[in-house]
Protein backbone atom coordinates (compact mmCIF):
# COMPACT_ATOMS: atom_id res chain seq x y z
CA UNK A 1 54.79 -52.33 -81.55
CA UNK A 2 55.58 -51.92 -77.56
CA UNK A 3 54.36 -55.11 -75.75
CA UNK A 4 55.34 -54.41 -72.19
CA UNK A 5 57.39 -57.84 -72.35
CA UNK A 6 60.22 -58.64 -71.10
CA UNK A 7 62.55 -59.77 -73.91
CA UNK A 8 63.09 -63.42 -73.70
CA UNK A 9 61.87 -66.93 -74.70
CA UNK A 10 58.07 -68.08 -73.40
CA UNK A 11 56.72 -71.56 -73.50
CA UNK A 12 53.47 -73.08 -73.05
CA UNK A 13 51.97 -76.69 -73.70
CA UNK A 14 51.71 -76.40 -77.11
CA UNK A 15 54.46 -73.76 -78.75
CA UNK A 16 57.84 -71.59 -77.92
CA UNK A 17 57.87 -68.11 -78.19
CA UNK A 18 60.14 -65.59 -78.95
CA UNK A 19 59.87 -61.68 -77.46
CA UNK A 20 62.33 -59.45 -79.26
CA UNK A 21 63.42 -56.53 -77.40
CA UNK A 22 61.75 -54.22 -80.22
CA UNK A 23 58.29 -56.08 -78.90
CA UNK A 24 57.89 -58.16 -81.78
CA UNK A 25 56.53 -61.59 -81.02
CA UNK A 26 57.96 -64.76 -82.69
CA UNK A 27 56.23 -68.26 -82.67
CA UNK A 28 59.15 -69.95 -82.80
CA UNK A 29 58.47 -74.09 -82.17
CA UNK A 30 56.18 -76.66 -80.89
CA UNK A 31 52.96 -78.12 -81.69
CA UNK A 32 51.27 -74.27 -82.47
CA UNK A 33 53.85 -74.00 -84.86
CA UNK A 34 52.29 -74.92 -88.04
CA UNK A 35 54.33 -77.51 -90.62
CA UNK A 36 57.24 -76.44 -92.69
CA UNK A 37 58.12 -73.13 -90.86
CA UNK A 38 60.38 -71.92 -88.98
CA UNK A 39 59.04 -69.14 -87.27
CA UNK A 40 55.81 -66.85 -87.40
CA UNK A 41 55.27 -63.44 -86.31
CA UNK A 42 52.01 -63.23 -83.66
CA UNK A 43 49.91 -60.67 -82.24
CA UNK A 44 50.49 -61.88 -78.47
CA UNK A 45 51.34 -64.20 -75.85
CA UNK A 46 48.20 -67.13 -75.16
CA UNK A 47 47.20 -66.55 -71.48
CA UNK A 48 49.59 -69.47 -70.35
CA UNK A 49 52.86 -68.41 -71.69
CA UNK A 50 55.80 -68.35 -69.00
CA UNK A 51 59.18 -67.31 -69.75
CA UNK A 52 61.99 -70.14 -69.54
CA UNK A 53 64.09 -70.20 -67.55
CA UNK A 54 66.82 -70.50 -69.26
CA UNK A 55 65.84 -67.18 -70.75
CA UNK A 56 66.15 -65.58 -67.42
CA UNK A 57 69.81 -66.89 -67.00
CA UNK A 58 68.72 -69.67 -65.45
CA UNK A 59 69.92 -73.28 -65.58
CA UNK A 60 68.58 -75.49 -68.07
CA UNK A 61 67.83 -78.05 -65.97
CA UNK A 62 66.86 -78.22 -62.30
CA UNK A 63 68.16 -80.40 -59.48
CA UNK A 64 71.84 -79.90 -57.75
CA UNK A 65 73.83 -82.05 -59.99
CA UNK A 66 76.42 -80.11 -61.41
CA UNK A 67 75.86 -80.76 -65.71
CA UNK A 68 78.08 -83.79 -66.93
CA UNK A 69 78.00 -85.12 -63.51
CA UNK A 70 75.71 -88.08 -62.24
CA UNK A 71 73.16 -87.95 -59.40
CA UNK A 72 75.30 -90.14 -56.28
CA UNK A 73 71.90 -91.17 -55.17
């Protein structure tokens, strides 16, 4: 199955997802996630998905302060 997604973790509200780069689609945490597993194979993306950014290389955190260092403000 060929999504057209990048590979990479989503979020929304409610769940974490997980796009493999063969277009498989993992639900992979949160509230969506039903009790008792650890993953689940999905159809799609909901509408309000957006990749994380620490997918994208990101940091996983935002502000200036460098990690293990605190804010001199």
């Amino acid at each position: 199955m060929v999504t057209g997604l990048t590979p990479g973790r989503y979020a929304t509200r409610t769940g974490e997802y997980e796009v493999l780069a063969d277009g498989t689609i993992w639900l992979i945490g949160g509230q969506a996630l039903p009790a008792g597993a650890e993953r689940m194979q999905v159809d799609g993306l909901p509408p309000d998905a957006a990749m994380t950014n620490g997918a994208m290389g990101g940091p996983s955190s935002g502000g200036s302060t460098p990690p293990g260092k605190r804010s001199t403000e």
